[in-house]
Every structure is written in structure tokens, then in C-alpha cells.
C-alpha atoms as a PDB file:
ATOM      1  CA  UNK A   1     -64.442 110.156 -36.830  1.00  0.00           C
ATOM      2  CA  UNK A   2     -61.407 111.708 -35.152  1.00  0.00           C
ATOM      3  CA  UNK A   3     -59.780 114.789 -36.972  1.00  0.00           C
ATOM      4  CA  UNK A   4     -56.788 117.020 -36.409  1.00  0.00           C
ATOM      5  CA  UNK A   5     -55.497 120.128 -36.581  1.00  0.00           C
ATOM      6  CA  UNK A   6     -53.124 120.514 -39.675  1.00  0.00           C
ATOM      7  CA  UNK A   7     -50.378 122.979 -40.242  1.00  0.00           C
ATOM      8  CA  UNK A   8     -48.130 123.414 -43.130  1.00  0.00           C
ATOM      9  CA  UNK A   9     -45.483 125.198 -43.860  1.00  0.00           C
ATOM     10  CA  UNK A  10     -43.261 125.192 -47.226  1.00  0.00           C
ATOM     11  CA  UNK A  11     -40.536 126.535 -48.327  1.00  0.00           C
ATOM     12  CA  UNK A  12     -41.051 129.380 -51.380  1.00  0.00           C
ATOM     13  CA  UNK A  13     -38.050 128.312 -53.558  1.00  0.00           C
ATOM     14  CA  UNK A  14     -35.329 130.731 -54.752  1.00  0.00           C
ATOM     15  CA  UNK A  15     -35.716 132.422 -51.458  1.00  0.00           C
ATOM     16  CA  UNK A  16     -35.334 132.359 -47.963  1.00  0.00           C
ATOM     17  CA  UNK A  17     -38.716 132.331 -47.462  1.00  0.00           C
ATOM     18  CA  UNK A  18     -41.091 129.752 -45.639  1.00  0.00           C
ATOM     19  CA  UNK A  19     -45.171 130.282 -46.001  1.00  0.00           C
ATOM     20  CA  UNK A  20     -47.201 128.652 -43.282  1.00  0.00           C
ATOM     21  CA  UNK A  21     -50.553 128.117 -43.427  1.00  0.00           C
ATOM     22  CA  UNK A  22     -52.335 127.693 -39.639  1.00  0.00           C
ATOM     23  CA  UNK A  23     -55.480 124.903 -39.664  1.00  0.00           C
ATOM     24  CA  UNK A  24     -57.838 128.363 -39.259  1.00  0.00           C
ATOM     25  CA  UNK A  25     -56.398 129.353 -42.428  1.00  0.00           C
ATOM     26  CA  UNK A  26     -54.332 132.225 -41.432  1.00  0.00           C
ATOM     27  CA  UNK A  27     -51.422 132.475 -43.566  1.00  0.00           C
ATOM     28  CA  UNK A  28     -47.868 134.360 -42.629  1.00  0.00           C
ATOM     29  CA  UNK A  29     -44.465 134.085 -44.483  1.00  0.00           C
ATOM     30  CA  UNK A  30     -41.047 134.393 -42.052  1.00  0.00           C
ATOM     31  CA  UNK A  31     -37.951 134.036 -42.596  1.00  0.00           C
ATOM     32  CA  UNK A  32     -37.237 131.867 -39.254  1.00  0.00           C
ATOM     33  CA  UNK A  33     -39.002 128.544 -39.178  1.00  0.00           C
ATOM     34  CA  UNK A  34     -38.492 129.294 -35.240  1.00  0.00           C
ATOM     35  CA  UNK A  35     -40.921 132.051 -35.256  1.00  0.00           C
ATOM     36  CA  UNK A  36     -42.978 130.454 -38.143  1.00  0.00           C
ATOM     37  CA  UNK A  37     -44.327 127.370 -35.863  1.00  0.00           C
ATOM     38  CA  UNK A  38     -44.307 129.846 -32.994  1.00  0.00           C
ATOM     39  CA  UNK A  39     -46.899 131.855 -34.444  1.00  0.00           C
ATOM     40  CA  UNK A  40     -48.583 128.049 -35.637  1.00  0.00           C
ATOM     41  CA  UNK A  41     -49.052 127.462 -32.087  1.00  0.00           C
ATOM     42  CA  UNK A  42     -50.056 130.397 -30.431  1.00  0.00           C
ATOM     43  CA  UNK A  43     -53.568 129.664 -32.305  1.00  0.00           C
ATOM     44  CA  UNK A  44     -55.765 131.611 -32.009  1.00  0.00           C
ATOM     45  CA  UNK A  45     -53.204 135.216 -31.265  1.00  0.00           C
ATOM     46  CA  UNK A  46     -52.260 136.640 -33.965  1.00  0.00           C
ATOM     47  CA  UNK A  47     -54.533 135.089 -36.628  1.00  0.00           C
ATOM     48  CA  UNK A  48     -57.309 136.353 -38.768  1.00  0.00           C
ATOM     49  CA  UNK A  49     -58.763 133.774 -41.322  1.00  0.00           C
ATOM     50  CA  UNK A  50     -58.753 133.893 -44.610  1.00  0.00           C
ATOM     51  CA  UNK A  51     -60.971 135.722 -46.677  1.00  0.00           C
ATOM     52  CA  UNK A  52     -63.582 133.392 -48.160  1.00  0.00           C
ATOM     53  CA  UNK A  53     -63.342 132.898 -51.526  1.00  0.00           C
ATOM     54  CA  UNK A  54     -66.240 133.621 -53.556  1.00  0.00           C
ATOM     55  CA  UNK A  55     -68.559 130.644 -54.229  1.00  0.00           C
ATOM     56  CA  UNK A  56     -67.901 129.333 -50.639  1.00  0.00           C
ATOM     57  CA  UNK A  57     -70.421 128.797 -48.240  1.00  0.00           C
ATOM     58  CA  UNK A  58     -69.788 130.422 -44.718  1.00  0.00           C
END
């Protein structure tokens, strides 16, 4: 089975706002979509996961 890295960013409506979410998990809101998939693709600088969410297995 081949997998891949998936990325997403959306846009937070009313607002200027775009939320990305990196395939770690790591989560950031910008402004710039620019610095938003820079940030992406700098994996792993600059990212902390997310916190596991109780119930989860580690």
C-alpha cells in the first residue's frame, strides 16, 4: 500500500483567515497562503503535534 503525506488548508469564512493543518498534525492559521504552505513544507521546523485527544492510543 502506498500512502502520502496530506496537507490541508481552508479558508475560515467571514475572515481573512486560512487554517492549515500539516500531515503531523500541527495546525497554524496565517493570513498569507504564501507563508501558510511555507510553513507546510518546512516539515518538520516549526511544528509540534497535536495534543492527543483523550481516548486515543499513542
Amino acid at each position: 500500500m502506498n500512502t502520502a503525506e496530506v496537507y490541508r488548508i481552508d479558508w475560515l469564512p467571514g475572515t481573512d483567515v486560512l487554517h492549515g493543518v500539516c500531515h503531523c498534525g500541527a495546525e497554524r492559521t496565517a493570513e498569507d497562503p504564501v507563508e501558510l504552505w511555507q510553513w507546510m513544507l518546512a516539515h518538520p521546523d516549526g511544528h509540534s503535534p497535536a495534543p492527543l485527544q483523550k481516548g486515543t492510543i499513542e
